[in-house]
N, C-alpha and C. Protein backbone atom coordinates (compact mmCIF):
# COMPACT_ATOMS: atom_id res chain seq x y z
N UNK A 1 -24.93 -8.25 -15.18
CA UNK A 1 -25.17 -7.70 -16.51
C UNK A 1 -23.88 -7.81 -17.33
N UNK A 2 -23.64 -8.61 -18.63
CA UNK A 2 -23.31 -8.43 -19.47
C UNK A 2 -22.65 -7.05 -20.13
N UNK A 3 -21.63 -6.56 -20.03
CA UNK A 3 -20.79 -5.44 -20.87
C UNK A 3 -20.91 -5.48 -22.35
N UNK A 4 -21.32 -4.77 -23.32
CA UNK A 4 -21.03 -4.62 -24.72
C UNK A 4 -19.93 -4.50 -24.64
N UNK A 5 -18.61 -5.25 -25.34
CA UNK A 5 -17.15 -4.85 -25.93
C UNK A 5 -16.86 -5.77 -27.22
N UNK A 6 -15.82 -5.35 -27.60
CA UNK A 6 -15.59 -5.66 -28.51
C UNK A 6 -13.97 -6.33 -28.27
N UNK A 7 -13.65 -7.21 -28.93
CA UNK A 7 -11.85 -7.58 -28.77
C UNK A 7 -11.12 -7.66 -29.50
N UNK A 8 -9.98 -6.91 -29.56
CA UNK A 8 -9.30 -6.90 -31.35
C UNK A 8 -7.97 -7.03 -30.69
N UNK A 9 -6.90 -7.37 -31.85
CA UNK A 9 -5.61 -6.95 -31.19
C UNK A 9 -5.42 -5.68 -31.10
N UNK A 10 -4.55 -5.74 -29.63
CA UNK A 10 -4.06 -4.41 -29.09
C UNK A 10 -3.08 -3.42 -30.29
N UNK A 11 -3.21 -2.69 -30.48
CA UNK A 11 -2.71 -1.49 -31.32
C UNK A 11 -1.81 -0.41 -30.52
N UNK A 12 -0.69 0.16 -30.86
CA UNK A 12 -0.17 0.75 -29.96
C UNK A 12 -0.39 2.04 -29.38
N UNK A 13 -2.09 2.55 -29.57
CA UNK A 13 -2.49 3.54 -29.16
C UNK A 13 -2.88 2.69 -27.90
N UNK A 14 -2.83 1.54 -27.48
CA UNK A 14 -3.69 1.54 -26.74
C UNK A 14 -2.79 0.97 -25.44
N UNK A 15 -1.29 1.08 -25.67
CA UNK A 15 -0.12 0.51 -24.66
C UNK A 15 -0.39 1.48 -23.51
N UNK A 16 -0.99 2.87 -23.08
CA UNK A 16 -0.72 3.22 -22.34
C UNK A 16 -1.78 2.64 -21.32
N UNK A 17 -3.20 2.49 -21.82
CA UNK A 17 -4.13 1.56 -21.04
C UNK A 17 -3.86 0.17 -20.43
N UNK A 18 -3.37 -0.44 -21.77
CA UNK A 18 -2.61 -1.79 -21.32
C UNK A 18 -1.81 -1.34 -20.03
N UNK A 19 -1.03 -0.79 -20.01
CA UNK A 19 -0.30 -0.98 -18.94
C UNK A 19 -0.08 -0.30 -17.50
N UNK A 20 -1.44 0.59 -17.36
CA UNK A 20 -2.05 0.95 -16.83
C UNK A 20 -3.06 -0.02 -16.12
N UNK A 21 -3.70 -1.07 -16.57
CA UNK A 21 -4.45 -1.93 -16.30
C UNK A 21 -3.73 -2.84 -15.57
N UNK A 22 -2.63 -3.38 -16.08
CA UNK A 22 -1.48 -4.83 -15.99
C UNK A 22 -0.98 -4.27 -14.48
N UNK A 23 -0.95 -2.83 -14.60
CA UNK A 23 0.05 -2.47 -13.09
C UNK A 23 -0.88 -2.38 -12.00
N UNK A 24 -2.07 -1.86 -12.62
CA UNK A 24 -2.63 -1.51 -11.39
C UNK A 24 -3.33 -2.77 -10.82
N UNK A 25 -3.24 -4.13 -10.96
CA UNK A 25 -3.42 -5.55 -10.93
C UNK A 25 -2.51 -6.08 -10.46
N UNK A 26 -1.09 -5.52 -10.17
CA UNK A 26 -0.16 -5.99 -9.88
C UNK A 26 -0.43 -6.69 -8.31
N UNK A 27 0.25 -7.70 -8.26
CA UNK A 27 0.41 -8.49 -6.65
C UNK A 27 1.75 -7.96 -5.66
N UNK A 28 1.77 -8.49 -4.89
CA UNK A 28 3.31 -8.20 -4.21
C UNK A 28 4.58 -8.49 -4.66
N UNK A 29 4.42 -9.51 -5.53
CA UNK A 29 5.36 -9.91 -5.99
C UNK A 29 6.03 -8.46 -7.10
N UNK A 30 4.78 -8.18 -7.75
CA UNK A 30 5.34 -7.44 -9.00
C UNK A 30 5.64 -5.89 -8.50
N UNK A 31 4.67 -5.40 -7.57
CA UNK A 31 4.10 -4.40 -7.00
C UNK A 31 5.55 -3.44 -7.31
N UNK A 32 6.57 -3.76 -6.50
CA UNK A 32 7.46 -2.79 -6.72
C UNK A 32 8.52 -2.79 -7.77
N UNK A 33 8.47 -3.39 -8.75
CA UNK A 33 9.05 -4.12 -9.78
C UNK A 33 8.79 -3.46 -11.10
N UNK A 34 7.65 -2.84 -10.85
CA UNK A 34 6.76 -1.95 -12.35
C UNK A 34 6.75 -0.53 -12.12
N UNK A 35 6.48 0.38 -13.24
CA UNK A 35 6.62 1.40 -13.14
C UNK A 35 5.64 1.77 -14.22
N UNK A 36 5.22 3.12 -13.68
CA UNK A 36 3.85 4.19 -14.49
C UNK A 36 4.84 4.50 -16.07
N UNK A 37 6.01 4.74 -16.54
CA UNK A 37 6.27 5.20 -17.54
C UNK A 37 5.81 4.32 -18.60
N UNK A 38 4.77 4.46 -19.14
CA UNK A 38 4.33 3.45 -19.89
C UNK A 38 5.08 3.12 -21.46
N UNK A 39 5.48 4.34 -22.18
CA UNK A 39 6.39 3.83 -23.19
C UNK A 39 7.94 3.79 -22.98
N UNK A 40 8.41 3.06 -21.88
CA UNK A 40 9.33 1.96 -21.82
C UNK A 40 8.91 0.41 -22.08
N UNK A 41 7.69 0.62 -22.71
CA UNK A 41 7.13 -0.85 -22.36
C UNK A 41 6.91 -0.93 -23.65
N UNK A 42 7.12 0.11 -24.61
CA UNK A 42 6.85 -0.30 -25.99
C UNK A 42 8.05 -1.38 -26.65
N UNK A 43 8.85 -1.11 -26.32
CA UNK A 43 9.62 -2.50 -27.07
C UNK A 43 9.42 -3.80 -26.72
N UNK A 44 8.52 -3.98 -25.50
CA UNK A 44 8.05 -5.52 -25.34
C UNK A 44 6.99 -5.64 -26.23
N UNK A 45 5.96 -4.28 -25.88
CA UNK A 45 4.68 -4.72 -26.44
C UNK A 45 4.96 -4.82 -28.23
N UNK A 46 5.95 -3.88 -28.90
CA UNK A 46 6.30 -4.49 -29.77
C UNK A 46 6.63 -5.78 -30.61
N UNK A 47 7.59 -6.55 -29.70
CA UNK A 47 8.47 -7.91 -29.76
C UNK A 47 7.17 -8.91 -29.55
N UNK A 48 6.07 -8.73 -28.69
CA UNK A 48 5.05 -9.62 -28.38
C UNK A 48 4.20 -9.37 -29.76
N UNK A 49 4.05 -8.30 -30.12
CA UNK A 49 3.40 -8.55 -31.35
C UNK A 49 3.87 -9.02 -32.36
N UNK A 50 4.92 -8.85 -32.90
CA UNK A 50 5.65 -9.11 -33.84
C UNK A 50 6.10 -10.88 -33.89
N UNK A 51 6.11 -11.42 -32.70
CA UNK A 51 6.33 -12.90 -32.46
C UNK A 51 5.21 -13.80 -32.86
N UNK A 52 5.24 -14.81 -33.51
CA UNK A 52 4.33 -15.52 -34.48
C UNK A 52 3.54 -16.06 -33.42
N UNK A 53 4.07 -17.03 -32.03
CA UNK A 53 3.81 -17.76 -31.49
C UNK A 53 2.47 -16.56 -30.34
N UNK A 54 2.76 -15.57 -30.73
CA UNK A 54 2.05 -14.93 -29.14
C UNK A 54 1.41 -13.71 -30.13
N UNK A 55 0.22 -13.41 -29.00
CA UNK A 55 -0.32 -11.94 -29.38
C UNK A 55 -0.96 -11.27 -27.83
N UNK A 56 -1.49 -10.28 -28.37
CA UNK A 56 -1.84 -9.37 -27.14
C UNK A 56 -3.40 -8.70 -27.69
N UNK A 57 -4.42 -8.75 -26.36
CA UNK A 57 -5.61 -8.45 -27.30
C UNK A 57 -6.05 -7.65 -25.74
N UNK A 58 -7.07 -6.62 -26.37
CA UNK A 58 -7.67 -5.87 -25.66
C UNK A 58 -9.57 -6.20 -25.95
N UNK A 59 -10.05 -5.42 -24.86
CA UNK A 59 -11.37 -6.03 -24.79
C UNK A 59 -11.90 -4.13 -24.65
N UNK A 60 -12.52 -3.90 -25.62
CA UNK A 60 -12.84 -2.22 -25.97
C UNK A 60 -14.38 -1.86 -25.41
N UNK A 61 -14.57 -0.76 -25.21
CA UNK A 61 -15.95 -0.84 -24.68
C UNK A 61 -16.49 0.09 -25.93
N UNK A 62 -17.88 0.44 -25.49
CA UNK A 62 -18.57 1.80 -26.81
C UNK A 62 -17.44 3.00 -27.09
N UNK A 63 -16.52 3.47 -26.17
CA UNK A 63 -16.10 4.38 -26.47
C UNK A 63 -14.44 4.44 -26.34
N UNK A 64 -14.65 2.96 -26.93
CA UNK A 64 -13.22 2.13 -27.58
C UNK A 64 -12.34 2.64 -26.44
N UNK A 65 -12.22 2.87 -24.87
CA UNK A 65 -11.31 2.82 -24.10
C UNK A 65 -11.31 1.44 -23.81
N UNK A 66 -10.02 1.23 -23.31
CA UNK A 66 -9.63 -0.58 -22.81
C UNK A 66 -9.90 -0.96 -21.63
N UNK A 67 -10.77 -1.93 -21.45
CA UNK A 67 -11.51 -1.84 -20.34
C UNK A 67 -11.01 -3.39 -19.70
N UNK A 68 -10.05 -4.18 -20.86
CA UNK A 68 -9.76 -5.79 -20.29
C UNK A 68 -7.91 -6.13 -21.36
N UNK A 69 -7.43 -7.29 -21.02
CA UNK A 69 -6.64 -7.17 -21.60
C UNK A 69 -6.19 -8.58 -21.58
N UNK A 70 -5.68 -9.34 -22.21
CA UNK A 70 -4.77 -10.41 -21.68
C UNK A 70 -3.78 -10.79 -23.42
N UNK A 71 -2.87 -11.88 -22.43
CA UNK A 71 -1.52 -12.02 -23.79
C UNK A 71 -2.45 -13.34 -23.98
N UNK A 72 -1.76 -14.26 -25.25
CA UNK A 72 -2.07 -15.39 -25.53
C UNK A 72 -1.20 -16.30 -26.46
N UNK A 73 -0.42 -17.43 -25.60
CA UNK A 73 1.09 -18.23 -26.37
C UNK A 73 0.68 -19.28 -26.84
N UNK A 74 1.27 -19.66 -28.03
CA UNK A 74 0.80 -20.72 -28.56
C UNK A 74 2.25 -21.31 -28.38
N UNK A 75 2.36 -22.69 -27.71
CA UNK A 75 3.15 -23.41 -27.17
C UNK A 75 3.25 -24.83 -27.97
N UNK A 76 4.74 -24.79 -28.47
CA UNK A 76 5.04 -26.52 -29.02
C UNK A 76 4.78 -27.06 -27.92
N UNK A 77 4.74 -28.32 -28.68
CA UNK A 77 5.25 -29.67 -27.59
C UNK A 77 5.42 -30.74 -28.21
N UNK A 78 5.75 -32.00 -27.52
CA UNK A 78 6.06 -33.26 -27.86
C UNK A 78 4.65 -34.13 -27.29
N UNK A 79 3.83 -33.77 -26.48
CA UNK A 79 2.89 -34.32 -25.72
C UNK A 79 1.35 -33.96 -26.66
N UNK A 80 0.90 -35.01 -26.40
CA UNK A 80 -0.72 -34.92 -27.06
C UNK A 80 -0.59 -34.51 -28.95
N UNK A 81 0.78 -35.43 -29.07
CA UNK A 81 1.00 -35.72 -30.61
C UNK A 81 1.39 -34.43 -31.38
N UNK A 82 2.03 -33.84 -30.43
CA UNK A 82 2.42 -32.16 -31.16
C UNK A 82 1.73 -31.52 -30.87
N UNK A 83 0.78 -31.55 -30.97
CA UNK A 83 -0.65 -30.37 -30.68
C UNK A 83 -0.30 -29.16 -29.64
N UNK A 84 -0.32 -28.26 -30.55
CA UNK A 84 0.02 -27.18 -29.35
C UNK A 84 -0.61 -26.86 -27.75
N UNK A 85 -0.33 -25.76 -27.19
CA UNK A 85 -0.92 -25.27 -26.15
C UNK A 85 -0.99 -24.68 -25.75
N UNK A 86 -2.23 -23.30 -25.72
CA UNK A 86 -2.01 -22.23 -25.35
C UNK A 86 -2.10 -21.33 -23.77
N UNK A 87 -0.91 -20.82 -23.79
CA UNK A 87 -0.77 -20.45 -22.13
C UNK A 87 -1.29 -18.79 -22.22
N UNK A 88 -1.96 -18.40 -21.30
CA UNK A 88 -2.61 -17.00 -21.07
C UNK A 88 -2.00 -16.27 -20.14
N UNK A 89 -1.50 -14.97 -20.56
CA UNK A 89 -1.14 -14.12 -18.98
C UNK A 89 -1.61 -13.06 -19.39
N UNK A 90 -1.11 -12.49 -18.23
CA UNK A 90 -1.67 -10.82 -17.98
C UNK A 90 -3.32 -10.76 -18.22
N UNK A 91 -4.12 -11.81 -17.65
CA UNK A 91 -5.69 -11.17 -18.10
C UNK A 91 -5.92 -10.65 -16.91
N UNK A 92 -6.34 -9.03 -17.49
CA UNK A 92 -6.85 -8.19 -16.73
C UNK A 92 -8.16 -7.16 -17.07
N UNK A 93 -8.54 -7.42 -16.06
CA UNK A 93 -10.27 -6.06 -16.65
C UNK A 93 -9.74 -5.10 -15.60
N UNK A 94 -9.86 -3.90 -15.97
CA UNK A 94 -9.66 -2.67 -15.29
C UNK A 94 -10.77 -2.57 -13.83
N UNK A 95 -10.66 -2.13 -12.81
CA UNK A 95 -11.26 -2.60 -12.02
C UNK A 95 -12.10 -2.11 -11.64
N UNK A 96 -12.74 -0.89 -12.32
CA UNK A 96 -14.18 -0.49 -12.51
C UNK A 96 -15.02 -1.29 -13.10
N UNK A 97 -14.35 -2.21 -14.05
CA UNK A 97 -15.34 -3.04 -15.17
C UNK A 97 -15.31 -4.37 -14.59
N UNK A 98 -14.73 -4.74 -13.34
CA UNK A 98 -14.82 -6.47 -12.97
C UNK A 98 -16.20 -6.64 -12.50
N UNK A 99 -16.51 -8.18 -12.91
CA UNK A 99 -17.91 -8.61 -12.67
C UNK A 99 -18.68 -8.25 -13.55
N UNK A 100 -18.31 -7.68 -14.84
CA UNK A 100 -19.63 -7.15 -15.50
C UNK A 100 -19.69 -8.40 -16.78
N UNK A 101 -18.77 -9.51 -16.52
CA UNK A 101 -18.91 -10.57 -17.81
C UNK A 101 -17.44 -10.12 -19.08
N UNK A 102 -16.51 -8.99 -18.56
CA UNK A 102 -15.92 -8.40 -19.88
C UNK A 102 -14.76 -9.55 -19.97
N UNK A 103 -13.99 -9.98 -18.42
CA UNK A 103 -13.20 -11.37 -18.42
C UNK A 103 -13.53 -12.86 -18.58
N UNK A 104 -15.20 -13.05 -18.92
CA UNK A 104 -15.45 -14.23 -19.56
C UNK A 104 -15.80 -14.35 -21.21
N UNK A 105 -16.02 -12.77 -21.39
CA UNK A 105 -15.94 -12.40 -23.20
C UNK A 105 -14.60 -12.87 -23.56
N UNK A 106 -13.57 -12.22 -22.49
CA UNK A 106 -12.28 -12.63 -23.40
C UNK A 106 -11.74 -13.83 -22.79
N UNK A 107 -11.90 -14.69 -22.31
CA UNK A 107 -11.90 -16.16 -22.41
C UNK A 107 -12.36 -16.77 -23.18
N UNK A 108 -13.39 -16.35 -23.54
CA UNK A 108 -14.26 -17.05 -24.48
C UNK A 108 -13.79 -16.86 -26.14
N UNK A 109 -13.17 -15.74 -25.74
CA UNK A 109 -12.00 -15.08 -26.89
C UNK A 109 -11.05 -16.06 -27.13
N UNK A 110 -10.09 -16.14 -26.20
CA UNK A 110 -9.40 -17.05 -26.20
C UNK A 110 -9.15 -18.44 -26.59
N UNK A 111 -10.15 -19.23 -26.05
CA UNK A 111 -10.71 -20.39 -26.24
C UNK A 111 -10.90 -20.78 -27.47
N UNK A 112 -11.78 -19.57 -27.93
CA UNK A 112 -11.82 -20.00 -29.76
C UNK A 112 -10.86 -19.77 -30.82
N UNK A 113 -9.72 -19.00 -29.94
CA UNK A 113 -8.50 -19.03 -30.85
C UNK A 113 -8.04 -20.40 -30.65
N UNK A 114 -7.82 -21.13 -29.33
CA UNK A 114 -7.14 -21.95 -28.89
C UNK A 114 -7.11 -23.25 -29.64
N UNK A 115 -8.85 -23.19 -29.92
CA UNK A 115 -9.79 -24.21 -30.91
C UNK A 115 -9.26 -24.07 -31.90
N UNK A 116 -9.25 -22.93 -32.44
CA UNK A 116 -8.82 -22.37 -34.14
C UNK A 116 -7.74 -23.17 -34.34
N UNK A 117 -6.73 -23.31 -33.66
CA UNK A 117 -5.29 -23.20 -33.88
C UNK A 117 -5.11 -24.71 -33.77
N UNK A 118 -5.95 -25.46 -33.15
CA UNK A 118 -6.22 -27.38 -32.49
C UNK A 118 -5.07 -26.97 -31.63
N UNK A 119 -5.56 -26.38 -30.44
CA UNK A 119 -4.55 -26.64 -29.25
C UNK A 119 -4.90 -27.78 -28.89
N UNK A 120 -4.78 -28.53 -27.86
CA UNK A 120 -4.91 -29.67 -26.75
C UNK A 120 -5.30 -29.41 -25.10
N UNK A 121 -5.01 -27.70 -24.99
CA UNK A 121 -5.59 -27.51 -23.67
C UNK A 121 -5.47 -25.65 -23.74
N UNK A 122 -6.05 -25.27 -22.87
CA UNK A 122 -5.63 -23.97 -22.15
C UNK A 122 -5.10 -23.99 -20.94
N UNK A 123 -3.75 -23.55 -20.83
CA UNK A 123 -3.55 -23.69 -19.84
C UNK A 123 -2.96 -21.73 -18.91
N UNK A 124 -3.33 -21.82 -17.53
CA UNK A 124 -2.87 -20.14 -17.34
C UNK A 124 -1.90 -20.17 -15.42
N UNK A 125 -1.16 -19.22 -14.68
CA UNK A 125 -1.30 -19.50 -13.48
C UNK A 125 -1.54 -18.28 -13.07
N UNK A 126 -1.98 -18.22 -12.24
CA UNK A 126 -2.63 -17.32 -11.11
C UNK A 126 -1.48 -17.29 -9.74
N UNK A 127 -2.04 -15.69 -9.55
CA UNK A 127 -0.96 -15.53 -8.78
C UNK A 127 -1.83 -16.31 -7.32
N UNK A 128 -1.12 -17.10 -6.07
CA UNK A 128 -1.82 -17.24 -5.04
C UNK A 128 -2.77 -15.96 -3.74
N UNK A 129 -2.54 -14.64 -4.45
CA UNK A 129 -2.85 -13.75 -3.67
C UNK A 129 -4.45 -12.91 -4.27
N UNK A 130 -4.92 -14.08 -5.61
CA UNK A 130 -5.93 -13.95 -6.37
C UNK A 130 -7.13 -14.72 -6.07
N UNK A 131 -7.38 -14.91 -4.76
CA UNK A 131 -9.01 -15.46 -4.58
C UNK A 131 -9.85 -15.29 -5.79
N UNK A 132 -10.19 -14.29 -6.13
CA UNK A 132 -11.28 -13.55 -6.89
C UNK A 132 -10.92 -14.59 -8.15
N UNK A 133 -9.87 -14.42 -8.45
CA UNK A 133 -9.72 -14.96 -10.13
C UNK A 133 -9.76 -16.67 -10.06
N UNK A 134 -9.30 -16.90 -8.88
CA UNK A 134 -9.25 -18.02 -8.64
C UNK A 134 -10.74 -18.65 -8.97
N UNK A 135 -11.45 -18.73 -8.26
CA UNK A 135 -13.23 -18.75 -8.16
C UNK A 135 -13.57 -18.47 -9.67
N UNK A 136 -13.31 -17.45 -10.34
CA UNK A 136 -13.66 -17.10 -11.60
C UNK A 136 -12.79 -18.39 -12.68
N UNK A 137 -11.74 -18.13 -12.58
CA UNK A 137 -11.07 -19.45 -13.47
C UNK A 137 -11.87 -20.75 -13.13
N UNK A 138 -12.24 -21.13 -11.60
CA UNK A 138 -12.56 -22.36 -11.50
C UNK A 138 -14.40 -22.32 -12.60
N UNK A 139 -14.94 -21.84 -11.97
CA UNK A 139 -16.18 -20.95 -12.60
C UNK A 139 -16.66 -21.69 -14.32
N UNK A 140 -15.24 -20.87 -15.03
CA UNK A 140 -14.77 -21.24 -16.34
C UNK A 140 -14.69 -22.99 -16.88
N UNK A 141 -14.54 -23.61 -15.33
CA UNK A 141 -14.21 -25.05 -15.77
C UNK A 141 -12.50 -25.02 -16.04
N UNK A 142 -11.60 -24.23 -15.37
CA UNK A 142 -10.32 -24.79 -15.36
C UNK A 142 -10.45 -25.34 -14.27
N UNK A 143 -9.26 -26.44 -14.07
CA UNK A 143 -9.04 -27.41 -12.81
C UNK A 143 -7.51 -26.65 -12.14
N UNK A 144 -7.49 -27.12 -11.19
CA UNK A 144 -5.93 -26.76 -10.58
C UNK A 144 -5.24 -27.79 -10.57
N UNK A 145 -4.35 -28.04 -11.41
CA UNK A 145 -4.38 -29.86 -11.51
C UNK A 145 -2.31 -29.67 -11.44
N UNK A 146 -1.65 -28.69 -11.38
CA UNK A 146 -0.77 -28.37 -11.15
C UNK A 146 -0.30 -27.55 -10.06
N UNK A 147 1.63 -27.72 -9.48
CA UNK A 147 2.13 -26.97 -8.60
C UNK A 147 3.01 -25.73 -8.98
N UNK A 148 2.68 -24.75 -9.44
CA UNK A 148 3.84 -23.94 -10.25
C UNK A 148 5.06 -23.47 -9.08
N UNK A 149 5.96 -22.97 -9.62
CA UNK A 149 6.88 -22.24 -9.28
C UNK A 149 7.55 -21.37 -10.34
N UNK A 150 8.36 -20.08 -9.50
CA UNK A 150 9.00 -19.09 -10.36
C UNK A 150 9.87 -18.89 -9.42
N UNK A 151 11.12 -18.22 -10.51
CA UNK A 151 12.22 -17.91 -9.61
C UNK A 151 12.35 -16.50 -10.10
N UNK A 152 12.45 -15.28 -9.77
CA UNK A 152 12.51 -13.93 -9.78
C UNK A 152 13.61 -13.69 -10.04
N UNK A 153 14.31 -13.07 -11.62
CA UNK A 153 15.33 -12.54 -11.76
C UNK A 153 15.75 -10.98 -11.73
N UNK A 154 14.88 -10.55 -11.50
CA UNK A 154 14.30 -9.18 -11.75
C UNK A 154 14.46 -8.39 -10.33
């Protein structure tokens, strides 16, 4: 079944959900790395809004709590004639609401910004400890057509 929501940009009533959602999604990697004080996090979620290239959007249900979330970068390049490219993180549905369709609303969100803007691709990575999303991204019609790496400064 299909979820009624709605998706707007995130507003800063709604940072404490955001990041409430983002943590409790966290992998091993991040797991001990994050913390519950949620407005220490307002000067990112600030700087992310305020940055031309990126935004942050929430996915609202009837009774406008945040029930999904993800960022969305619009990326130069030199490849595919300039045409940008937008990279996705942090998509998260709170985990009472997974499976109900609310993380293919906001893909589908996404996508049509991506269009809007004449990207050249979507591109996102997944952490390897994400079966679930994995299957769901593939699902979507992304390919795994890359090897990522990160180096942890943090």
């Amino acid at each position: 079944m299909t979820q009624a929501i709605r998706i707007e940009k995130a507003r800063p009533e709604h940072l404490r959900e955001i990041v409430a959602i983002v943590n409790a999604g966290a992998t091993s990697v991040r797991r001990d790395r994050e913390f519950d004080r949620w407005q220490d996090y307002r000067p990112a979620f600030d700087a992310l809004r305020d940055a031309p290239e990126c935004d942050i959007y929430v996915a609202l249900d009837d009774a406008g709590a945040v029930v999904g979330t993800y960022q969305i970068h619009f990326l130069k390049g030199i490849a595919f004639q300039g045409r940008p490219r937008v990279e996705l993180e942090s998509v998260h549905v709170r985990a009472d609401r997974q499976g109900s369709g609310i993380g293919r609303q906001m893909m589908a969100h996404a996508e049509d910004l991506a269009r809007a803007a004449g990207a050249c691709l979507v591109q996102l990575t997944s952490n390897r400890e994400r079966d679930g999303s994995h299957r769901f991204y593939h699902r979507l019609g992304f390919e795994q057509s890359h090897l990522g790496y990160k180096k942890m400064l943090v």
